[in-house]
PDB file of N, CA and C in Angstrom:
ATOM      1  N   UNK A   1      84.507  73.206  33.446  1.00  0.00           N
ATOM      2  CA  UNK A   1      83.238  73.657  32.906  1.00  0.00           C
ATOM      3  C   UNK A   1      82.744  72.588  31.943  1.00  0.00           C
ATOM      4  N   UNK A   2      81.713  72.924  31.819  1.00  0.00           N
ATOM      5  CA  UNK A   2      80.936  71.546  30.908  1.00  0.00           C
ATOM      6  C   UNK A   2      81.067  71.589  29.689  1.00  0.00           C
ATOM      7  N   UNK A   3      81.318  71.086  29.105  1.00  0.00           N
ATOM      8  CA  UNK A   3      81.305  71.198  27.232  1.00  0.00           C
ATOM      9  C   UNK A   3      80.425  71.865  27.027  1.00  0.00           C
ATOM     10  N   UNK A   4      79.161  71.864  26.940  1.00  0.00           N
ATOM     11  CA  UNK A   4      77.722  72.807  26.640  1.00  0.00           C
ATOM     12  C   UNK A   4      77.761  74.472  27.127  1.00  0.00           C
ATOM     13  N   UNK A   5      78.332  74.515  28.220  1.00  0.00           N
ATOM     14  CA  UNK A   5      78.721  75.685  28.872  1.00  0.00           C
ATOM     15  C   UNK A   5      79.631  76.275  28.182  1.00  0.00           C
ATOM     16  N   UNK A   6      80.717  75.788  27.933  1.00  0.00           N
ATOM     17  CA  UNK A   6      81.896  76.185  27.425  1.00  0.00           C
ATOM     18  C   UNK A   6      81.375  76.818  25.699  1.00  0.00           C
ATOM     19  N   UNK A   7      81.356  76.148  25.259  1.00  0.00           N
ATOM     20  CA  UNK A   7      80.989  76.430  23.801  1.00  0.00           C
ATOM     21  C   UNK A   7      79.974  77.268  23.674  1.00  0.00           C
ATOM     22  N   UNK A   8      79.420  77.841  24.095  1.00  0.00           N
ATOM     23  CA  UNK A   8      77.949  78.376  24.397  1.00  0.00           C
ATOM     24  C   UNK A   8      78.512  79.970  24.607  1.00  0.00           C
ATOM     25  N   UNK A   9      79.228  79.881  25.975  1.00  0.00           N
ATOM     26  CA  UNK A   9      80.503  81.067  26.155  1.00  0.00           C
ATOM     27  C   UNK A   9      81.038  81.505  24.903  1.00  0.00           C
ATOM     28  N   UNK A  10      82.002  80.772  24.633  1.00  0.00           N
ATOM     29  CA  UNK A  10      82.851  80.678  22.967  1.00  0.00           C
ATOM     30  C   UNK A  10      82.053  81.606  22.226  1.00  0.00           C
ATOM     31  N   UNK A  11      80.604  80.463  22.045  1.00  0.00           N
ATOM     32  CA  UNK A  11      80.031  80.998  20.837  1.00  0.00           C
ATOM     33  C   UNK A  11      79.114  82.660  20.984  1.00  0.00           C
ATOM     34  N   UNK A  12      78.777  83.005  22.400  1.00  0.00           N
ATOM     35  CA  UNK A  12      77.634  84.178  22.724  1.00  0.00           C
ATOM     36  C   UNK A  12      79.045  85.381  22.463  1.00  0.00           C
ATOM     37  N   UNK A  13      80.407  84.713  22.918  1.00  0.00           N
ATOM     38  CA  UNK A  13      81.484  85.851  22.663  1.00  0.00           C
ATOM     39  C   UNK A  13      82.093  86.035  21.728  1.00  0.00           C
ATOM     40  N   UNK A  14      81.799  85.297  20.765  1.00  0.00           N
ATOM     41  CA  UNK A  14      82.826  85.361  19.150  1.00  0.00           C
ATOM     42  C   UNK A  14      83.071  86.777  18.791  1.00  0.00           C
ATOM     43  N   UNK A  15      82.118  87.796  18.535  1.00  0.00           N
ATOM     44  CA  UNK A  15      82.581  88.711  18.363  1.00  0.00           C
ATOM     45  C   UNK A  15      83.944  89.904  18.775  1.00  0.00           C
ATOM     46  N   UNK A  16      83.661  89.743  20.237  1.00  0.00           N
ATOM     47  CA  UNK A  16      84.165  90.050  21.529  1.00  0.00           C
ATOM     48  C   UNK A  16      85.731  89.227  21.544  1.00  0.00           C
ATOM     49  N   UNK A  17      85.756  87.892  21.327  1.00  0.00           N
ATOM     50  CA  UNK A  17      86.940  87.721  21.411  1.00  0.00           C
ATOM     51  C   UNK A  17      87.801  87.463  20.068  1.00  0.00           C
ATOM     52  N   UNK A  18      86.779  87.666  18.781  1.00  0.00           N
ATOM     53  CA  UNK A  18      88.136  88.018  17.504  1.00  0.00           C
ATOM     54  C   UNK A  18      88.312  89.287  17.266  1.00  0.00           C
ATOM     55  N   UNK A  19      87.706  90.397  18.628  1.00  0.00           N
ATOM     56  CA  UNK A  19      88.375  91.580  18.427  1.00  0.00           C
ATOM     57  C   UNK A  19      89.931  91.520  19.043  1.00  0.00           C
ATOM     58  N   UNK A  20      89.311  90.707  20.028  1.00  0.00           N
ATOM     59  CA  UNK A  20      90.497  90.531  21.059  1.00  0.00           C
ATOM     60  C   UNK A  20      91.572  89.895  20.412  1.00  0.00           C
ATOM     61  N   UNK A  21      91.468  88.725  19.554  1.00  0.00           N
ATOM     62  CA  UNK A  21      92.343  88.095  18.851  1.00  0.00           C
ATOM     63  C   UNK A  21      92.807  88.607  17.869  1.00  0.00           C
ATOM     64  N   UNK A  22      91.998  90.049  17.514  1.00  0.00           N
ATOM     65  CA  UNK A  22      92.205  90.599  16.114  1.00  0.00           C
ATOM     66  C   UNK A  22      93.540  91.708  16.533  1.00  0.00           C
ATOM     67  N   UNK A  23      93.361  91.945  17.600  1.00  0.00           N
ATOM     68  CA  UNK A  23      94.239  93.378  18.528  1.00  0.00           C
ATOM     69  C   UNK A  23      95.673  92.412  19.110  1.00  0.00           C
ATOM     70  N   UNK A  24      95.573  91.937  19.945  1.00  0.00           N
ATOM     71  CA  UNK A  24      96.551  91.124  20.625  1.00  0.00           C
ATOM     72  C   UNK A  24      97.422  89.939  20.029  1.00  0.00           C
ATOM     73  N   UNK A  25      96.771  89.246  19.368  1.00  0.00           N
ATOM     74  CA  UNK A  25      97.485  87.879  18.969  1.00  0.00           C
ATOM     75  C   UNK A  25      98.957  88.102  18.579  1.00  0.00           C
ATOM     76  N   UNK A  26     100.174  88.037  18.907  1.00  0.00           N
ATOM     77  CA  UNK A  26     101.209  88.466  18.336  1.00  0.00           C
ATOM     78  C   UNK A  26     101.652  88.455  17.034  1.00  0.00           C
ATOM     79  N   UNK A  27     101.208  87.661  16.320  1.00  0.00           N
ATOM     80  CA  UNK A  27     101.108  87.709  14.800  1.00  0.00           C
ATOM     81  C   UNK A  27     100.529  89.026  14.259  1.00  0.00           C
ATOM     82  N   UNK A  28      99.280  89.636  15.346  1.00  0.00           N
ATOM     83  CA  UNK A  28      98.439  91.096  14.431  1.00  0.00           C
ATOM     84  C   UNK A  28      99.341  92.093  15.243  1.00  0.00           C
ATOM     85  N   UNK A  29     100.426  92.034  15.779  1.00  0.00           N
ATOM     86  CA  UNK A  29     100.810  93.176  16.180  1.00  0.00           C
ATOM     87  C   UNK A  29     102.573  93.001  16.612  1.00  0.00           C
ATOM     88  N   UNK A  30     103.101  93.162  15.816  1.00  0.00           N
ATOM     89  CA  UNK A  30     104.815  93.372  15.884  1.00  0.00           C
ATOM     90  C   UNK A  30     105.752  94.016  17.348  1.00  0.00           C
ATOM     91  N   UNK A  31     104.991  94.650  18.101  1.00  0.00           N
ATOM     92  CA  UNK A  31     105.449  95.311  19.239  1.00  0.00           C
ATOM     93  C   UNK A  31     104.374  96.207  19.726  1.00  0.00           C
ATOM     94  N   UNK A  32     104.109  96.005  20.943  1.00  0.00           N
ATOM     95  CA  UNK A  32     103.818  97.039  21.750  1.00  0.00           C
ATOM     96  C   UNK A  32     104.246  98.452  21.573  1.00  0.00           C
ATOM     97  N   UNK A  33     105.431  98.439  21.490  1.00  0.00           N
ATOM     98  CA  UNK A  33     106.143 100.380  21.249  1.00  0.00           C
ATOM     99  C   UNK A  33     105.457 100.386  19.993  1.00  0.00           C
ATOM    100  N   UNK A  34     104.921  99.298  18.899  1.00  0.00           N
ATOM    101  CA  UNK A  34     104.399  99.980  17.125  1.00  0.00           C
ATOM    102  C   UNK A  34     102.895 100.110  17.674  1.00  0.00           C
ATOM    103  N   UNK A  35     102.616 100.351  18.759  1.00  0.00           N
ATOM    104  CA  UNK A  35     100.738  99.976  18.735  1.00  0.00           C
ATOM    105  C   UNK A  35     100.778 101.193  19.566  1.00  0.00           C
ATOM    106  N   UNK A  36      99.614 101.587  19.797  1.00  0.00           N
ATOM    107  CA  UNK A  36      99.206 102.757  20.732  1.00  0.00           C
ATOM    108  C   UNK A  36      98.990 102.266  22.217  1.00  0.00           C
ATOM    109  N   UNK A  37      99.743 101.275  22.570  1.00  0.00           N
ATOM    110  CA  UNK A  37     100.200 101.300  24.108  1.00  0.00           C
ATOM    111  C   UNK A  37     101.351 101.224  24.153  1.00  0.00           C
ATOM    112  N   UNK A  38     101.206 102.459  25.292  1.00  0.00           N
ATOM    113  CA  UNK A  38     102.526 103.796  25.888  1.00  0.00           C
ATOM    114  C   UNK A  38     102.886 102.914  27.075  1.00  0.00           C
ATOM    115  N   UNK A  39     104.499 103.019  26.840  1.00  0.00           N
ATOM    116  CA  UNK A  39     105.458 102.378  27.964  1.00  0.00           C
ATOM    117  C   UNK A  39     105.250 102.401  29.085  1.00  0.00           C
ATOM    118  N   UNK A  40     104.073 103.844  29.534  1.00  0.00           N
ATOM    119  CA  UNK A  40     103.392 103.764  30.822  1.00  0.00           C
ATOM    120  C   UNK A  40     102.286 102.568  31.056  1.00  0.00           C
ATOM    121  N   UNK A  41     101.596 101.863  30.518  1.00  0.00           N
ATOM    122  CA  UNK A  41     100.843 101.545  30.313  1.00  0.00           C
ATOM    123  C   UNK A  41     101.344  99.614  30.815  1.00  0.00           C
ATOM    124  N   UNK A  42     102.519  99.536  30.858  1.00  0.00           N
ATOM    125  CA  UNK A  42     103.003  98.080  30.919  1.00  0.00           C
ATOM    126  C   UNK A  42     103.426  98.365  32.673  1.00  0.00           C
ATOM    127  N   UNK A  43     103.042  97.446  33.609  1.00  0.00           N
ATOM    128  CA  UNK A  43     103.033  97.759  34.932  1.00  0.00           C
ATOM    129  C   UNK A  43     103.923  96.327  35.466  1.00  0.00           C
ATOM    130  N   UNK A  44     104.365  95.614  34.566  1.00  0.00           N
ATOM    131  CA  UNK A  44     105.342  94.551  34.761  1.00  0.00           C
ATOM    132  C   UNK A  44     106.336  94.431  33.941  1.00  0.00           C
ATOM    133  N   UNK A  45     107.150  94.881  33.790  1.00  0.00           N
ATOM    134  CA  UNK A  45     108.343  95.248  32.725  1.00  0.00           C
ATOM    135  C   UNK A  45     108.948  94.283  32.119  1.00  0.00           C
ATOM    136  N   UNK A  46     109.815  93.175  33.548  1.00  0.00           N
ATOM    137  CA  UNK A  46     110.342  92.184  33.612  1.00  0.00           C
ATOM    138  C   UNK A  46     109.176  91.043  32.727  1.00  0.00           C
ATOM    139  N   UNK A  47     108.137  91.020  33.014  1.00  0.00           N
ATOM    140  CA  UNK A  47     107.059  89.804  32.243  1.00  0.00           C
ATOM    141  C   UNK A  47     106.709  90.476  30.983  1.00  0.00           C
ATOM    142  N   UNK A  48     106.916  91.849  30.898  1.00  0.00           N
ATOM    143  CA  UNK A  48     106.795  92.019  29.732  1.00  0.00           C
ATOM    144  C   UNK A  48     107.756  91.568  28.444  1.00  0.00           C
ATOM    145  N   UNK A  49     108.836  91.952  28.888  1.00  0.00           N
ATOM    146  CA  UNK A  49     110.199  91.376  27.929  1.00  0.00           C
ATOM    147  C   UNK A  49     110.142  89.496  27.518  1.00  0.00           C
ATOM    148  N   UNK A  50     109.948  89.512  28.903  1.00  0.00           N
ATOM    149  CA  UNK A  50     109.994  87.668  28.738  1.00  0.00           C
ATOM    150  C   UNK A  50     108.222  87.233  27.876  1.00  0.00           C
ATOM    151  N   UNK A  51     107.549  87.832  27.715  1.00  0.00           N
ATOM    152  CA  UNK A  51     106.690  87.983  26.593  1.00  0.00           C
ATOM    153  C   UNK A  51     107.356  87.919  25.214  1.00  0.00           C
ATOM    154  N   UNK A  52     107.883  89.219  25.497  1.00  0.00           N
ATOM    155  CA  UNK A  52     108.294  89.240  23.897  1.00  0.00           C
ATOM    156  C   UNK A  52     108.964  88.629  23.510  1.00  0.00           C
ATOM    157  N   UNK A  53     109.751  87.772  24.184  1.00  0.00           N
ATOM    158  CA  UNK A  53     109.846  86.789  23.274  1.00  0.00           C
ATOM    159  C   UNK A  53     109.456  85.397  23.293  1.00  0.00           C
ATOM    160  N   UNK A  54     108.369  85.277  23.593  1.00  0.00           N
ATOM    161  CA  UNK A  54     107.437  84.563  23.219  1.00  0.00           C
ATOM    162  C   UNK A  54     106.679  84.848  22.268  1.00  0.00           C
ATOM    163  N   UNK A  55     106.460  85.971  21.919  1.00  0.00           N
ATOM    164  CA  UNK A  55     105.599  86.497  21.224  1.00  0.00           C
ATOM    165  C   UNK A  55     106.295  86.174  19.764  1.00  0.00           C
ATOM    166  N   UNK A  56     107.746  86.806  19.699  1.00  0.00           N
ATOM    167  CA  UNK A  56     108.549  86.352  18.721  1.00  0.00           C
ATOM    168  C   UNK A  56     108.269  85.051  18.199  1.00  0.00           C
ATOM    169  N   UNK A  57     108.364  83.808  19.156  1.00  0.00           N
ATOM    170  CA  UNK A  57     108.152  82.385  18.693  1.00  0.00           C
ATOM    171  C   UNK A  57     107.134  82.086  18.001  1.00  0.00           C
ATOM    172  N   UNK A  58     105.743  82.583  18.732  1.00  0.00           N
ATOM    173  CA  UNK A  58     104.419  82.808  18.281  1.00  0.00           C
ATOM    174  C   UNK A  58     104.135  83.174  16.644  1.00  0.00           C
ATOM    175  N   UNK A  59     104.925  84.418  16.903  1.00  0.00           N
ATOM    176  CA  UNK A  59     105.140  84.773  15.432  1.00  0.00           C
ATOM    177  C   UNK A  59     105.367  84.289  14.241  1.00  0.00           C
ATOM    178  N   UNK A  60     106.697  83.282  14.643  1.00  0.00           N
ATOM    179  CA  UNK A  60     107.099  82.641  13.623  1.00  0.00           C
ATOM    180  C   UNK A  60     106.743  81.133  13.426  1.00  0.00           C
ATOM    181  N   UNK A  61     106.004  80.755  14.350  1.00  0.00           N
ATOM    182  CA  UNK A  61     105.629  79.630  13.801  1.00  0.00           C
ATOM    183  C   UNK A  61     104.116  79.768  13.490  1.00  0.00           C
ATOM    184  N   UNK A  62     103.164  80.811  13.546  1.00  0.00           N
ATOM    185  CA  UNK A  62     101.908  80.630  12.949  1.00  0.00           C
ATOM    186  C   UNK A  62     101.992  81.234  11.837  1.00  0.00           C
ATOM    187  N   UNK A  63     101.453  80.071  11.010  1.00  0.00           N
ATOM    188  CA  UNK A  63     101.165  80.578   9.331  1.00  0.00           C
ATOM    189  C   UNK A  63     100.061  81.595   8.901  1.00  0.00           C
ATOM    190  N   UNK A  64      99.026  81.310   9.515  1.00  0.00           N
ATOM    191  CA  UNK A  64      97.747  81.787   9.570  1.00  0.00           C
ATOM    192  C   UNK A  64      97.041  83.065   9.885  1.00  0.00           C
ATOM    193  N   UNK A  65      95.797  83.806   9.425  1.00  0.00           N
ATOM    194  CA  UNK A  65      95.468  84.365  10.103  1.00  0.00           C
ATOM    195  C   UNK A  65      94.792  84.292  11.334  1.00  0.00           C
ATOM    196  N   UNK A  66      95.208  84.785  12.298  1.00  0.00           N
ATOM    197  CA  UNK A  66      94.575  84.213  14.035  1.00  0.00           C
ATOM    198  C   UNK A  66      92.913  84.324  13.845  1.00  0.00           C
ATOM    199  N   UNK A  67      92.819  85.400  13.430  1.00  0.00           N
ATOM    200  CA  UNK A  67      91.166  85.038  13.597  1.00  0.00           C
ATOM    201  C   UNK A  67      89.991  84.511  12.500  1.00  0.00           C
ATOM    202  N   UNK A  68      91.054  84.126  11.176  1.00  0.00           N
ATOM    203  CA  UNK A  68      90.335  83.307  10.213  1.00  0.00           C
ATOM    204  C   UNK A  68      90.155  81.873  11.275  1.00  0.00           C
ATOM    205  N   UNK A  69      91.745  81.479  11.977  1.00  0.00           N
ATOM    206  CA  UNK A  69      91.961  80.447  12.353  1.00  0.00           C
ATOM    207  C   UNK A  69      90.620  80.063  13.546  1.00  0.00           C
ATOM    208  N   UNK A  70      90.177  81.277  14.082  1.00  0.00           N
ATOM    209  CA  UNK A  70      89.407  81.073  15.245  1.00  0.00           C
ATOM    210  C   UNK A  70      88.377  80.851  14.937  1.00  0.00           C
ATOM    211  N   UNK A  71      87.626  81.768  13.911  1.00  0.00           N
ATOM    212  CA  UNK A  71      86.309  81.600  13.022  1.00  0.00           C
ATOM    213  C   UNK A  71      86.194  79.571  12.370  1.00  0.00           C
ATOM    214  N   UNK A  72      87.108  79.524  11.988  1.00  0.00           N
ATOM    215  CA  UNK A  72      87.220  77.918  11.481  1.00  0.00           C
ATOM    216  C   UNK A  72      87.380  76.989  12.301  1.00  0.00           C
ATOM    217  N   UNK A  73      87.865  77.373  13.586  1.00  0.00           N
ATOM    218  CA  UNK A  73      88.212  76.282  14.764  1.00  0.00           C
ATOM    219  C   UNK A  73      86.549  76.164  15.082  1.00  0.00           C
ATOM    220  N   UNK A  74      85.716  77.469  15.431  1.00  0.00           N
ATOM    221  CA  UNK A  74      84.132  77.419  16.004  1.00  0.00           C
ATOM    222  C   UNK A  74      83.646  76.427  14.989  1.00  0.00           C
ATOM    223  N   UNK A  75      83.288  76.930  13.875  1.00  0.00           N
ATOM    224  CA  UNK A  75      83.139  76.276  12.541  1.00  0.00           C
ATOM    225  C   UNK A  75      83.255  74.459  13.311  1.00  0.00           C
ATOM    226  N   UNK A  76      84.147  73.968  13.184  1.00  0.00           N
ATOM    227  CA  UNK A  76      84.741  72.585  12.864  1.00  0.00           C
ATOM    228  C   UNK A  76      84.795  72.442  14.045  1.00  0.00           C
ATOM    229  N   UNK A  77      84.453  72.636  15.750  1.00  0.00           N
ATOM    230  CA  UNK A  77      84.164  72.596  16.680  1.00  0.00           C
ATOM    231  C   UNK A  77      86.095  72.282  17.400  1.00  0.00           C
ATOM    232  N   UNK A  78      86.695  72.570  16.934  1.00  0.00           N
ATOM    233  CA  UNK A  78      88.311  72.136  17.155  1.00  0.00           C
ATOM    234  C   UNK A  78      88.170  73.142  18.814  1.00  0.00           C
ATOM    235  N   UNK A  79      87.805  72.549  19.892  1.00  0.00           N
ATOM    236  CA  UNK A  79      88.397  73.549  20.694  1.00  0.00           C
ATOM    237  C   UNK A  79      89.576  73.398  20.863  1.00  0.00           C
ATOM    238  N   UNK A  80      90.365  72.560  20.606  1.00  0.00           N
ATOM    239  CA  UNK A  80      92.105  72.245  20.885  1.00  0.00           C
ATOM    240  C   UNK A  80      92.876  74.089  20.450  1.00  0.00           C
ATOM    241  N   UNK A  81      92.009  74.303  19.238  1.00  0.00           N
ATOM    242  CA  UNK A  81      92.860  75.137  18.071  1.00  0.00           C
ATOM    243  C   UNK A  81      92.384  76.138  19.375  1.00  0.00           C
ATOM    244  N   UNK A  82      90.933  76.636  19.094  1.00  0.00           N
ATOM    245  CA  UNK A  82      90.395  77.848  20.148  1.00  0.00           C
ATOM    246  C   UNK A  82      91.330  78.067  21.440  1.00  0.00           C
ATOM    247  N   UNK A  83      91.212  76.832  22.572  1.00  0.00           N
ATOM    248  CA  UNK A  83      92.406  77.456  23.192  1.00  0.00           C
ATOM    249  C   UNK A  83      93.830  77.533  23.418  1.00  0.00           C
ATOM    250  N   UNK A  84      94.577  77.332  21.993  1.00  0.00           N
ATOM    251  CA  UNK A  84      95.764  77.265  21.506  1.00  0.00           C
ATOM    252  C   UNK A  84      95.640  79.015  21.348  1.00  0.00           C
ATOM    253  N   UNK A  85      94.946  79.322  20.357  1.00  0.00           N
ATOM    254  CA  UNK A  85      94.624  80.374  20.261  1.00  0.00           C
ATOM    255  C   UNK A  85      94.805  82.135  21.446  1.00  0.00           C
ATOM    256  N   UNK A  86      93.672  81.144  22.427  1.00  0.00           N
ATOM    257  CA  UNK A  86      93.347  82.173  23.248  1.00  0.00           C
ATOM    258  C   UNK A  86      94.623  82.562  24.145  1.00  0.00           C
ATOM    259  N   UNK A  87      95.586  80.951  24.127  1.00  0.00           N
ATOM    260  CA  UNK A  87      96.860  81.114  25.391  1.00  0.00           C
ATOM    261  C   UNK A  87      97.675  82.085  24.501  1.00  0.00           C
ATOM    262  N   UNK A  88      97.635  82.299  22.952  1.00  0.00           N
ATOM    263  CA  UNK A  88      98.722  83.047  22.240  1.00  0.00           C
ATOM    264  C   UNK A  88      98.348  84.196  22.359  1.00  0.00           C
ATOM    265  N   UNK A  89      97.259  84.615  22.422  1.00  0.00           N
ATOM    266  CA  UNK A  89      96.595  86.197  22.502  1.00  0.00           C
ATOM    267  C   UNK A  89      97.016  86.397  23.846  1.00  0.00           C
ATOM    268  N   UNK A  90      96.603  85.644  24.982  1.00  0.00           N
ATOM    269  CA  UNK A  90      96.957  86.036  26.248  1.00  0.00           C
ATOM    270  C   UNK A  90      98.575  86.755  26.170  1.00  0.00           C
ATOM    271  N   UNK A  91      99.355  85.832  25.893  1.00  0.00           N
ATOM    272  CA  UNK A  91     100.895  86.152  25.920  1.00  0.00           C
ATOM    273  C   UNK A  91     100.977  87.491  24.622  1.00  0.00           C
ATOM    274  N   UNK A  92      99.785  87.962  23.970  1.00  0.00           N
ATOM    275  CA  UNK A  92      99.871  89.076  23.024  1.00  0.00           C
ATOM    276  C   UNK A  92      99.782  90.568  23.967  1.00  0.00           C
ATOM    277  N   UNK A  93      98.673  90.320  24.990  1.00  0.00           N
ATOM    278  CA  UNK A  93      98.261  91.314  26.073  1.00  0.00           C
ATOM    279  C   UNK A  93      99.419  92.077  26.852  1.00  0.00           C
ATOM    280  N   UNK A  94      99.351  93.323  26.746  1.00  0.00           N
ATOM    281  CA  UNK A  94     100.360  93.784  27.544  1.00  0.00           C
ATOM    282  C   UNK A  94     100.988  93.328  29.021  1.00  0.00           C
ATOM    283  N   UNK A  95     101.349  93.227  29.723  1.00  0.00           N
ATOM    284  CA  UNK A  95     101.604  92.763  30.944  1.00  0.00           C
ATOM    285  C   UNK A  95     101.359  94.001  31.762  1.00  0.00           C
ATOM    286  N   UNK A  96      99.887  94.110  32.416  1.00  0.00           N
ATOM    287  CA  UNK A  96      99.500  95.349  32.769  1.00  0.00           C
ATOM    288  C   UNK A  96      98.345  95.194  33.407  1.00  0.00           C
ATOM    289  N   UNK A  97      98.446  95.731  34.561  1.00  0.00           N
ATOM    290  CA  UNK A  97      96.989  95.904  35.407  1.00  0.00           C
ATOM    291  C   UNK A  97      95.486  96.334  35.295  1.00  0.00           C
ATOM    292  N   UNK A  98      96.031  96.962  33.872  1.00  0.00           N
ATOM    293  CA  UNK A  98      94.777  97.617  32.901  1.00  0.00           C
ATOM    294  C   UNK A  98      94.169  96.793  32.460  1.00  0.00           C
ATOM    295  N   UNK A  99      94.876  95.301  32.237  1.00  0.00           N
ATOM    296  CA  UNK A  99      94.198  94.224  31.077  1.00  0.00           C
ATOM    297  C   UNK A  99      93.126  93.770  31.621  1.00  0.00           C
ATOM    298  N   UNK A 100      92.440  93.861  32.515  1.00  0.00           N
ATOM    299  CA  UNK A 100      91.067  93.465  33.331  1.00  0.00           C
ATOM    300  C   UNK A 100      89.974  94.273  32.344  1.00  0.00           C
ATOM    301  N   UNK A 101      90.102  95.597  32.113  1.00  0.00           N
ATOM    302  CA  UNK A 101      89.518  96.208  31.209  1.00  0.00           C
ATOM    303  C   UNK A 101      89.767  96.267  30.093  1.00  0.00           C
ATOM    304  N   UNK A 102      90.460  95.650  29.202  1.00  0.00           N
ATOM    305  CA  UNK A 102      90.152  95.094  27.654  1.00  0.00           C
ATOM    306  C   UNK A 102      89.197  94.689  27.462  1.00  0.00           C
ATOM    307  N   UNK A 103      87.955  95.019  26.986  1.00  0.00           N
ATOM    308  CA  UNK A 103      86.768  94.086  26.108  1.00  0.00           C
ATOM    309  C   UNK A 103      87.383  92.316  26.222  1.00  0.00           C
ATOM    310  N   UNK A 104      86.752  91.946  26.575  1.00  0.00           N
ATOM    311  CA  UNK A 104      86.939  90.125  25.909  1.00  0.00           C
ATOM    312  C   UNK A 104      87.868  89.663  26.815  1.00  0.00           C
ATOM    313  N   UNK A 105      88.888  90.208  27.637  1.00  0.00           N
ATOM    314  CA  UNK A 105      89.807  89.804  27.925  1.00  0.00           C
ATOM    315  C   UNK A 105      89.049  88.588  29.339  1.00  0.00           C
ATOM    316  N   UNK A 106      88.386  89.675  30.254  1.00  0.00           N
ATOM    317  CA  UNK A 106      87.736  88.368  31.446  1.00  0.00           C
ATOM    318  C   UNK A 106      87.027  87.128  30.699  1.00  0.00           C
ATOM    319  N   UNK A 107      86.475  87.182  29.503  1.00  0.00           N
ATOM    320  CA  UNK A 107      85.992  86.143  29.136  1.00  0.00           C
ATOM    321  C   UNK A 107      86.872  84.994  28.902  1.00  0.00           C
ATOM    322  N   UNK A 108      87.722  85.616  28.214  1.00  0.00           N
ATOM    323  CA  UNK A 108      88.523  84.297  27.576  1.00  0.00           C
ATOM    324  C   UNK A 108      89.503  83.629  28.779  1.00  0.00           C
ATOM    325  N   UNK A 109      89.718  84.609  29.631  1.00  0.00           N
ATOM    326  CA  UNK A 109      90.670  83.951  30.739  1.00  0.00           C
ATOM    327  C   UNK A 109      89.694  83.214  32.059  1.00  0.00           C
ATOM    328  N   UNK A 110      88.040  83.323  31.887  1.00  0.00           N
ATOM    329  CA  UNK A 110      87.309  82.118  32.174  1.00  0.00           C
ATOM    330  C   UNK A 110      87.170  81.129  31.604  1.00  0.00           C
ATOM    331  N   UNK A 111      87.459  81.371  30.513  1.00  0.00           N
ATOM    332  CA  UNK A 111      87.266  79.884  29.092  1.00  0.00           C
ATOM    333  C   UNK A 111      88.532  79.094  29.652  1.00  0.00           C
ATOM    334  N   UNK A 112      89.724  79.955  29.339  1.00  0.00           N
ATOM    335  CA  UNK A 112      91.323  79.249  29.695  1.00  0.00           C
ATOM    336  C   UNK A 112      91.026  78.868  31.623  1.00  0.00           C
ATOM    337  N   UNK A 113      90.911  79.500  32.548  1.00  0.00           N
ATOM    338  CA  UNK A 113      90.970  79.004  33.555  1.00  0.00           C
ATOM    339  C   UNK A 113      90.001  77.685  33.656  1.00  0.00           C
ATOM    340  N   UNK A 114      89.249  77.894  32.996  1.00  0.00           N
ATOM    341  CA  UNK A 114      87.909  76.646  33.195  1.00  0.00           C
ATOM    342  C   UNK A 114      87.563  75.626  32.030  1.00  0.00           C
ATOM    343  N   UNK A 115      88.708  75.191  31.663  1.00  0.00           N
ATOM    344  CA  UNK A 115      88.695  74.913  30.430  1.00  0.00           C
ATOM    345  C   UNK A 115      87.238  73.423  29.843  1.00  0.00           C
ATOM    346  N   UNK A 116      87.218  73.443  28.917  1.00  0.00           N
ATOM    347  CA  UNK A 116      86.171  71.928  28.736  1.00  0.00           C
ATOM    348  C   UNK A 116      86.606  70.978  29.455  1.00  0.00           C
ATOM    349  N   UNK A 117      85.927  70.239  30.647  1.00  0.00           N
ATOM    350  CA  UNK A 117      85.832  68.959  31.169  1.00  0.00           C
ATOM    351  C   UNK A 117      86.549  67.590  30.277  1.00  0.00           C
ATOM    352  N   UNK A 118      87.654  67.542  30.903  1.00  0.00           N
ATOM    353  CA  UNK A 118      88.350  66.697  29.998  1.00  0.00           C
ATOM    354  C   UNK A 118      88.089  64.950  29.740  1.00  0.00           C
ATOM    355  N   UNK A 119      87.360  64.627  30.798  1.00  0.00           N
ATOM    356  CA  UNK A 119      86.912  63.164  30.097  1.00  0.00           C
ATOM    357  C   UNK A 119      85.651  64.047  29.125  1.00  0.00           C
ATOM    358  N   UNK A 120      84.997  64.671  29.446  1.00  0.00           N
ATOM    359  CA  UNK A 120      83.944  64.633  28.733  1.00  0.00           C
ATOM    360  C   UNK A 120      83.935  65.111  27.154  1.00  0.00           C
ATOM    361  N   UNK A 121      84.862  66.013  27.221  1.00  0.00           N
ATOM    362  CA  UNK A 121      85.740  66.290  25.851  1.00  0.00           C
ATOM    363  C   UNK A 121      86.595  65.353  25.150  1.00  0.00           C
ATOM    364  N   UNK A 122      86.619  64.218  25.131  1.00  0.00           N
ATOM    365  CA  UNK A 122      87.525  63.501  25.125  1.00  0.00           C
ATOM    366  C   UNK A 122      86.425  62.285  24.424  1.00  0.00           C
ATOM    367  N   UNK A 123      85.347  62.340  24.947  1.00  0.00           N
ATOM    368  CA  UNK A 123      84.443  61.349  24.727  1.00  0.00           C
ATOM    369  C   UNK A 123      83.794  61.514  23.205  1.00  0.00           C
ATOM    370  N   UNK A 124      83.449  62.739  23.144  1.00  0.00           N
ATOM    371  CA  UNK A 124      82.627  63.543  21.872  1.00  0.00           C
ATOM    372  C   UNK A 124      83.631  63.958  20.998  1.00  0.00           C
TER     373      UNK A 124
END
């Protein structure tokens, strides 16, 4: 996707995706069993576990708050940070067939699948 495109996305969804970052990011949420999604609700068990601990890692190495961090990445145009970001929220998401219907969630996994054009990001 084009740099102009991309950021444009980013920016028309900010709201939309620091809810998403605000809910998911593994830093805003300690476990799935502490949140109000029910064990029914995870439709890959096996990817779920191997999440968590990722999520664990996630945890401990971000200092920050995820969505101060995201608000300041737009800010200072850092998309590096943004989709550092978005891949940690992804791995925050339950492992579940439901996640199509999370608010924000199709957006950001068009941002991550289509990421900024890399000579052209590279240039600016």
């Amino acid at each position: 996707m084009n740099k102009d495109l991309w950021i444009s996305k980013v920016i028309a969804g900010k709201e939309v995706l620091t809810s998403l970052i605000a809910r998911y990011h593994p830093v805003n949420t300690q476990s799935h069993k502490d949140s109000d999604i029910m064990d029914a609700y995870i439709t890959a068990p096996n990817a779920e576990r191997a999440c968590e601990e990722i999520r664990k890692e996630i945890r401990s190495t971000t200092l920050d708050c995820p969505q101060i961090q995201f608000h300041l990445a737009i800010e200072k145009q850092d998309w590096d940070t943004t989709q550092l970001l978005f891949g940690d929220t992804w791995i925050g998401i339950p492992e579940s067939n439901s996640c199509w219907s999370i608010p924000g969630f199709s957006l950001m996994v068009d941002l991550m699948d289509d990421p900024i054009e890399t000579e052209e990001y590279n240039q600016n």
